[in-house]
C-alpha atoms as a PDB file:
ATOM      1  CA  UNK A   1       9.302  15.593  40.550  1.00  0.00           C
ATOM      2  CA  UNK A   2       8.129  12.690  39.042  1.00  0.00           C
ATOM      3  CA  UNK A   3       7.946  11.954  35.259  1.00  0.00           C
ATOM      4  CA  UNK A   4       3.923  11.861  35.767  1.00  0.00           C
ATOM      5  CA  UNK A   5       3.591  14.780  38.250  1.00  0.00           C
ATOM      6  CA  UNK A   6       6.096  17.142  35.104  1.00  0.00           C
ATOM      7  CA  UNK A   7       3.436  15.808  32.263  1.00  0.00           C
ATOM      8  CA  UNK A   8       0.231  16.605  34.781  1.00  0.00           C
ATOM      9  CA  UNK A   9       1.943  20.177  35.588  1.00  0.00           C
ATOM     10  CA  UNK A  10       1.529  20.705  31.686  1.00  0.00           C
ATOM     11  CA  UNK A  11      -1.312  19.686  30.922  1.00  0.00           C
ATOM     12  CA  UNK A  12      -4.244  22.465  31.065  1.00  0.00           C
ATOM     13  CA  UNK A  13      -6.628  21.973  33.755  1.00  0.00           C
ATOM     14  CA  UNK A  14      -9.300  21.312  31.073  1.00  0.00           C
ATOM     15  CA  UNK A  15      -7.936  18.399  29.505  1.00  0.00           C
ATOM     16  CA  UNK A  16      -6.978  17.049  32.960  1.00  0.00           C
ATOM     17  CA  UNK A  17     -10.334  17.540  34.184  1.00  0.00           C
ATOM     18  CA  UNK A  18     -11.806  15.923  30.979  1.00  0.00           C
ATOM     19  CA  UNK A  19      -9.240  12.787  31.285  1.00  0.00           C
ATOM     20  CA  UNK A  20     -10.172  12.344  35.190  1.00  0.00           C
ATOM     21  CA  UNK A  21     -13.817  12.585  33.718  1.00  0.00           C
ATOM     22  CA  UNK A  22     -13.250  10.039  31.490  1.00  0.00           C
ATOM     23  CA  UNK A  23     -11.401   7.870  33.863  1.00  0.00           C
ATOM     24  CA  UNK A  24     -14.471   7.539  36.375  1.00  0.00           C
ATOM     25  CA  UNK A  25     -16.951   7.317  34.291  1.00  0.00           C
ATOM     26  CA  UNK A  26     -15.055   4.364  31.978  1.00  0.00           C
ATOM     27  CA  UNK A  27     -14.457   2.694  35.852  1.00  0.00           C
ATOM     28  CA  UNK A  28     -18.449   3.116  36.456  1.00  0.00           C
ATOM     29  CA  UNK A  29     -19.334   1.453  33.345  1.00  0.00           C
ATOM     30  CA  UNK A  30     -17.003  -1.188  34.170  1.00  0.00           C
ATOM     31  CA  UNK A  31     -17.918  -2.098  37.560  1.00  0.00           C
ATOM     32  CA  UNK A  32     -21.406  -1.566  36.864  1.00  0.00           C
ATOM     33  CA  UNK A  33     -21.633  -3.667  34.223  1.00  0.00           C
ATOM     34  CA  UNK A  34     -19.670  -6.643  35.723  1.00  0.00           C
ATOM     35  CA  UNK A  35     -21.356  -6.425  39.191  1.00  0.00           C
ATOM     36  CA  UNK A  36     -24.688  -8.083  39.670  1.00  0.00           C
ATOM     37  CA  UNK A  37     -27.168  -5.840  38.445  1.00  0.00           C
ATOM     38  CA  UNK A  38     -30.680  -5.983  37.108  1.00  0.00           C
ATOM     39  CA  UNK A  39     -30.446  -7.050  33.178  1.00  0.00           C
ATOM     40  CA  UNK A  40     -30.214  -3.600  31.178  1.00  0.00           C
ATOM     41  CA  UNK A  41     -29.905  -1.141  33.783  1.00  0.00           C
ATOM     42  CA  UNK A  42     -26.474   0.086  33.593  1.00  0.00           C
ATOM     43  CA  UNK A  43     -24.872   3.089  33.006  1.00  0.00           C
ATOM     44  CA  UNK A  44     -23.671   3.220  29.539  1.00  0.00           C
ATOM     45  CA  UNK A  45     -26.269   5.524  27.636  1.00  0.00           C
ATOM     46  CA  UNK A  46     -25.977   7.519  31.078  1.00  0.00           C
ATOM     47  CA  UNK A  47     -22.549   8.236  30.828  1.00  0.00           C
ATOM     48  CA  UNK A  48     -22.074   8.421  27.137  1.00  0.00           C
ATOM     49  CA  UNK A  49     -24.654  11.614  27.371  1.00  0.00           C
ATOM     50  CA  UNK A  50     -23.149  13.187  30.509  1.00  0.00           C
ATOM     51  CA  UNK A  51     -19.303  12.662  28.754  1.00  0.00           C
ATOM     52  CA  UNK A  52     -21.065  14.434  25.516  1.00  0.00           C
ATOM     53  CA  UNK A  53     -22.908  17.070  27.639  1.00  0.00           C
ATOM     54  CA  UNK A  54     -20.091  18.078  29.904  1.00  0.00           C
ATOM     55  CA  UNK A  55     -16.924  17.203  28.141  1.00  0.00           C
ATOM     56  CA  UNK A  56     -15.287  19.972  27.045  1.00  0.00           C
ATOM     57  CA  UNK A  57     -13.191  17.940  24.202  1.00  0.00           C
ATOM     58  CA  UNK A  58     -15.803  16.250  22.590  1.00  0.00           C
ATOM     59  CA  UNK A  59     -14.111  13.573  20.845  1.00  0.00           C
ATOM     60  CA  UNK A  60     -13.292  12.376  24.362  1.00  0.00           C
ATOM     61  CA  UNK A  61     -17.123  11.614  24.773  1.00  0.00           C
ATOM     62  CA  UNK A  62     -17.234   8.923  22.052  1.00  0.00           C
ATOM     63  CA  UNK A  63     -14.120   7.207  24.084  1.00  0.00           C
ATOM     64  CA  UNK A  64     -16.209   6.857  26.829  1.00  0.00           C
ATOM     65  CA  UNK A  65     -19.119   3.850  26.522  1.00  0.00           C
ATOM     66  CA  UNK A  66     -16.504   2.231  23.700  1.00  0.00           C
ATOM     67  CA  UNK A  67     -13.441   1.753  26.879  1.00  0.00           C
ATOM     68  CA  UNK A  68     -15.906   1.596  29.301  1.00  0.00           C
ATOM     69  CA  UNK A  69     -17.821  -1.603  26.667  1.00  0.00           C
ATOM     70  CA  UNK A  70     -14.324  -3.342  25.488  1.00  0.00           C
ATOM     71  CA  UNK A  71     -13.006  -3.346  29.057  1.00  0.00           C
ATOM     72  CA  UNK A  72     -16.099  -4.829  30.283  1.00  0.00           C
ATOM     73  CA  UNK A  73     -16.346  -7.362  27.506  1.00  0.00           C
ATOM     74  CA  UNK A  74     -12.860  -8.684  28.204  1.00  0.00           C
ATOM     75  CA  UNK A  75     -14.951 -10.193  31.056  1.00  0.00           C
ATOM     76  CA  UNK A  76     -18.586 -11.383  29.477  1.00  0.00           C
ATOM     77  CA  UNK A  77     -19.212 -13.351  26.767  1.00  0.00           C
ATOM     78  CA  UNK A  78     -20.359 -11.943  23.518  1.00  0.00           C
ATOM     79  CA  UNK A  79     -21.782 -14.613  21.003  1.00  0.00           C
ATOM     80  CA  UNK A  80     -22.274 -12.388  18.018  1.00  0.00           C
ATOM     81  CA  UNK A  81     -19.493 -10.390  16.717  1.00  0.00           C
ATOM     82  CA  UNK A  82     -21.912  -8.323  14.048  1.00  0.00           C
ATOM     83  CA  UNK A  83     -24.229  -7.432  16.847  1.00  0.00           C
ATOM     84  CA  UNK A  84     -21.636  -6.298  19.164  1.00  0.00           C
ATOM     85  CA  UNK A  85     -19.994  -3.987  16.534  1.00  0.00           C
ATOM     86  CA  UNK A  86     -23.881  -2.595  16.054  1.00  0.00           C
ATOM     87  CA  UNK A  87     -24.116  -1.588  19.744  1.00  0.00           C
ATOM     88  CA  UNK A  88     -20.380  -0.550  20.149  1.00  0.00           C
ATOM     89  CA  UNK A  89     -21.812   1.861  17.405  1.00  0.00           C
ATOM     90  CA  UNK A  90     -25.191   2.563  18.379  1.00  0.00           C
ATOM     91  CA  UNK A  91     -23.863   3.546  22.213  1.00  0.00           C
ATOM     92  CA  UNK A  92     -21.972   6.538  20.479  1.00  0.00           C
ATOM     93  CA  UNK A  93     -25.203   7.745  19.344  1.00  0.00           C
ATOM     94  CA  UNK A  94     -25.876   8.893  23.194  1.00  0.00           C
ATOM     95  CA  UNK A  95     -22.851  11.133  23.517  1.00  0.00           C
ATOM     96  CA  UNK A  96     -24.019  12.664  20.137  1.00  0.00           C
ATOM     97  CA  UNK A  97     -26.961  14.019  21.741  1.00  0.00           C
ATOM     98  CA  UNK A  98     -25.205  15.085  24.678  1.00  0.00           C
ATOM     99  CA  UNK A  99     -22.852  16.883  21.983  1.00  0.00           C
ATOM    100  CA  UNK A 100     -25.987  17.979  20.757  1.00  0.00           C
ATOM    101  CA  UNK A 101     -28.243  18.720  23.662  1.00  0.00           C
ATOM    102  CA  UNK A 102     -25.290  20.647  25.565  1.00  0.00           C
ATOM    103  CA  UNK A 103     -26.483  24.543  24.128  1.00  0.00           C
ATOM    104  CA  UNK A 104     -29.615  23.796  26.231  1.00  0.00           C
ATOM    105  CA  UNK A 105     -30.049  24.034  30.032  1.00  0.00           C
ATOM    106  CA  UNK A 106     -30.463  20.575  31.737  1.00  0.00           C
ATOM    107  CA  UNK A 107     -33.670  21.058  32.832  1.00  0.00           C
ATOM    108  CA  UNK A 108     -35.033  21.107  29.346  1.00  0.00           C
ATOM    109  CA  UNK A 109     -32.707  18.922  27.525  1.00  0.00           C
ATOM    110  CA  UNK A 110     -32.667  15.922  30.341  1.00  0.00           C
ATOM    111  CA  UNK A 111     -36.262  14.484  29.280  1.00  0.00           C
ATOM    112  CA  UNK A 112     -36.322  14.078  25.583  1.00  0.00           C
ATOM    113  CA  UNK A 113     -32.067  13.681  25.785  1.00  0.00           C
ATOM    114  CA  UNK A 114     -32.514  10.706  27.947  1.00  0.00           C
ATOM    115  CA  UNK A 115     -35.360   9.187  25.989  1.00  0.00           C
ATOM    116  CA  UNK A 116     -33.756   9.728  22.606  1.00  0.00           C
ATOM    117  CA  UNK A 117     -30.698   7.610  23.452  1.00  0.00           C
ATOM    118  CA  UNK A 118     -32.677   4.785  25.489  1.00  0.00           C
ATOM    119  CA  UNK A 119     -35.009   4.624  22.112  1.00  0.00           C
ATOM    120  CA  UNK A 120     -32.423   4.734  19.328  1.00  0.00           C
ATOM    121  CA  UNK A 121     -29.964   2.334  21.158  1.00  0.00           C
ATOM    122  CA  UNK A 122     -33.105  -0.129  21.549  1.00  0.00           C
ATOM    123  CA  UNK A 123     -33.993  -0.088  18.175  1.00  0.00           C
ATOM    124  CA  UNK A 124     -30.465  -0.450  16.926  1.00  0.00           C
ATOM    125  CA  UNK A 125     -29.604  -3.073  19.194  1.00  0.00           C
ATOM    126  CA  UNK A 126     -32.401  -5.165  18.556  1.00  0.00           C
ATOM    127  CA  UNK A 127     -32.010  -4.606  14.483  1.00  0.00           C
ATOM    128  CA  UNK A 128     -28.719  -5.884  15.189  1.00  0.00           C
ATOM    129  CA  UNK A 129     -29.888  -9.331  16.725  1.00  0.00           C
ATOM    130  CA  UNK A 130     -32.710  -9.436  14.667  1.00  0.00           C
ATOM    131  CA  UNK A 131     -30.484  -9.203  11.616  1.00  0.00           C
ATOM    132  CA  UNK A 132     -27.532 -10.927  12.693  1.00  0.00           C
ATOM    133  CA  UNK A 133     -28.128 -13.317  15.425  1.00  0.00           C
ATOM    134  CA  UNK A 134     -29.879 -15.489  13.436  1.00  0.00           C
ATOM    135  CA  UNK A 135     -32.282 -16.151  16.484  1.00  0.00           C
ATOM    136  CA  UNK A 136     -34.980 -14.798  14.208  1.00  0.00           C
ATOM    137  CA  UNK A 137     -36.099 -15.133  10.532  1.00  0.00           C
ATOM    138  CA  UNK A 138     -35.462 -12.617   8.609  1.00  0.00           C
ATOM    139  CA  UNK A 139     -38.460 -11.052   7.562  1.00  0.00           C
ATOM    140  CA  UNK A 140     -41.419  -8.749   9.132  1.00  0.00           C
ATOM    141  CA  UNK A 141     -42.786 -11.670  11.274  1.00  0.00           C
ATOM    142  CA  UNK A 142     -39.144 -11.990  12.944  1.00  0.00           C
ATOM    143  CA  UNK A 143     -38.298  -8.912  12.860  1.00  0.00           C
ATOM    144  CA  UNK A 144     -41.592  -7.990  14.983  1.00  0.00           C
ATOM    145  CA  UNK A 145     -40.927 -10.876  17.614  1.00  0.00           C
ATOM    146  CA  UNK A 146     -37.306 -10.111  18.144  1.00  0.00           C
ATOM    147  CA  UNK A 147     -38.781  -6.811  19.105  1.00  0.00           C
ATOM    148  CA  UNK A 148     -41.615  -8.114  20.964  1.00  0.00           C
ATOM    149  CA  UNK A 149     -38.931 -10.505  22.826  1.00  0.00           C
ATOM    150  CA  UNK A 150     -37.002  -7.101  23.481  1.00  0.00           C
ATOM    151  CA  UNK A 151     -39.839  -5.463  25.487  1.00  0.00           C
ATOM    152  CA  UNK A 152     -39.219  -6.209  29.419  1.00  0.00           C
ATOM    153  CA  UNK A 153     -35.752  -5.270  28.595  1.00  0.00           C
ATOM    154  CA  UNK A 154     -37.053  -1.725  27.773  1.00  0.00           C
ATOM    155  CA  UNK A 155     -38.496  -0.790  31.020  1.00  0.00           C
ATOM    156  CA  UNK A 156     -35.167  -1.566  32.303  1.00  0.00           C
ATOM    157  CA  UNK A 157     -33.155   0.189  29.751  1.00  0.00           C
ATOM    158  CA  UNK A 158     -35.614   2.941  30.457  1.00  0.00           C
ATOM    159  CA  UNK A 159     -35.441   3.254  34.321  1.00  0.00           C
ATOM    160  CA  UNK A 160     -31.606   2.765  34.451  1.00  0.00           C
ATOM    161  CA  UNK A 161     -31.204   5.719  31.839  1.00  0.00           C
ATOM    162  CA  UNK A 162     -32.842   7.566  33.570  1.00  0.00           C
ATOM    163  CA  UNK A 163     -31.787   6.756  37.315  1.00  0.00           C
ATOM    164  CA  UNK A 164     -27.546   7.007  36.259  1.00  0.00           C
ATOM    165  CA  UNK A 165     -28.703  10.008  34.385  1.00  0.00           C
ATOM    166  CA  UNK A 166     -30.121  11.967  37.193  1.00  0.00           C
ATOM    167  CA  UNK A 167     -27.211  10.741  39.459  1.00  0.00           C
ATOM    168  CA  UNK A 168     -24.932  11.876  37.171  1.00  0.00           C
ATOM    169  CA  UNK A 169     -25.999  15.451  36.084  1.00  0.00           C
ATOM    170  CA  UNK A 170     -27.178  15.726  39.870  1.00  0.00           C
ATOM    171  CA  UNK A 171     -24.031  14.928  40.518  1.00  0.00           C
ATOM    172  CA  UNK A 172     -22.175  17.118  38.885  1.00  0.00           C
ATOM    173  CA  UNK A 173     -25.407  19.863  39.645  1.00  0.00           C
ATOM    174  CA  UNK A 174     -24.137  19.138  42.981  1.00  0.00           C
ATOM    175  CA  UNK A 175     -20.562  19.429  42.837  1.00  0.00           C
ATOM    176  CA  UNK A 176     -20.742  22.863  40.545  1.00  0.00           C
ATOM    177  CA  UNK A 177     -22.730  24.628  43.470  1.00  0.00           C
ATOM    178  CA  UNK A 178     -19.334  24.080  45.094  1.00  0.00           C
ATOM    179  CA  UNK A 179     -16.976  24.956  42.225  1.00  0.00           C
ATOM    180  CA  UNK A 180     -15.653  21.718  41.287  1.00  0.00           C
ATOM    181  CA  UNK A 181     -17.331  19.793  38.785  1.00  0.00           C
ATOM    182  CA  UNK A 182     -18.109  20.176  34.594  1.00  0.00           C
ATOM    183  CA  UNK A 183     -20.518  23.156  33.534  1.00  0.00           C
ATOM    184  CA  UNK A 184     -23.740  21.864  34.327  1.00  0.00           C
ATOM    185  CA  UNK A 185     -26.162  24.266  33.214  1.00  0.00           C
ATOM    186  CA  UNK A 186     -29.632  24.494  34.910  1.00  0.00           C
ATOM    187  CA  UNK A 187     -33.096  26.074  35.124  1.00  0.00           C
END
């Protein structure tokens, strides 16, 4: 027996259920993210809810969108290192709310869950460049264009939330009616 196959026979299923979690949904984030892909809609606020939803060690939720961003950023260029630290931050703010939202069934929590995280990560995000980009002057009339600037990137933000979303508690809606995925709950 390998060294690898002695640490994954100790390890409770759980935990090795939660890291192979993890694992693809830190590889989704990658790929999607470096792939061609229309701006914004990725799955990063997806998967940090789902990870905070389903996880059963929670910490391990707040792991997920930060690997998932630094591996991803080893590859794209960031120009501002303030702003990236805001949305490094802000994307934990999803898997909160899925910490959060987890007591309720899917069905109700999905909605306002998804729309919470899309809205709070746009308005931190664009506070961030507003603030530290120096794109914009600092003051109400830059403040309001930066977020004026930042509205076509909303509907995108918006639909891509929502689409990885629904593939991913589907998903895993999916793979419990067979016995093999996170406890999704539903109704």
């Amino acid at each position: 027996m390998t060294a690898s196959l002695k640490t994954s026979a100790r390890m409770p299923g759980s935990l090795r259920a939660d890291l192979a979690l993890v694992a693809f949904l830190v590889a989704l984030i990658v790929a999607a993210r470096l792939l061609p892909h229309v701006p914004n809609f990725n799955p990063v606020v997806a998967a940090a809810l789902f990870a905070g939803a389903t996880l059963a060690r929670r910490p391990l939720a707040l792991l997920v969108p930060l690997a998932g961003m630094v591996l991803s950023d080893l590859f794209l260029a960031r120009d501002f290192p303030a702003v990236t630290l805001v949305i490094y931050a802000a994307l934990l703010l999803p898997a909160a709310i899925g910490m959060f939202a987890r007591r309720f069934r899917t069905s109700r929590m999905f909605g306002p869950a998804v729309l919470g995280s899309t809205l709070t990560f746009f308005a931190a995000s664009n506070l961030a460049v507003w603030a530290f980009s120096g794109m914009y002057s600092l003051d109400m009339a830059g403040l309001t264009a930066c977020f004026v600037a930042a509205l076509p990137f909303l509907q995108y933000s918006l639909a891509g939330d929502l689409a990885w979303s629904a593939v991913l508690f589907g998903g895993a809606w999916l793979l419990s009616q067979r016995g093999v995925s996170p406890d999704v709950r539903t109704a």
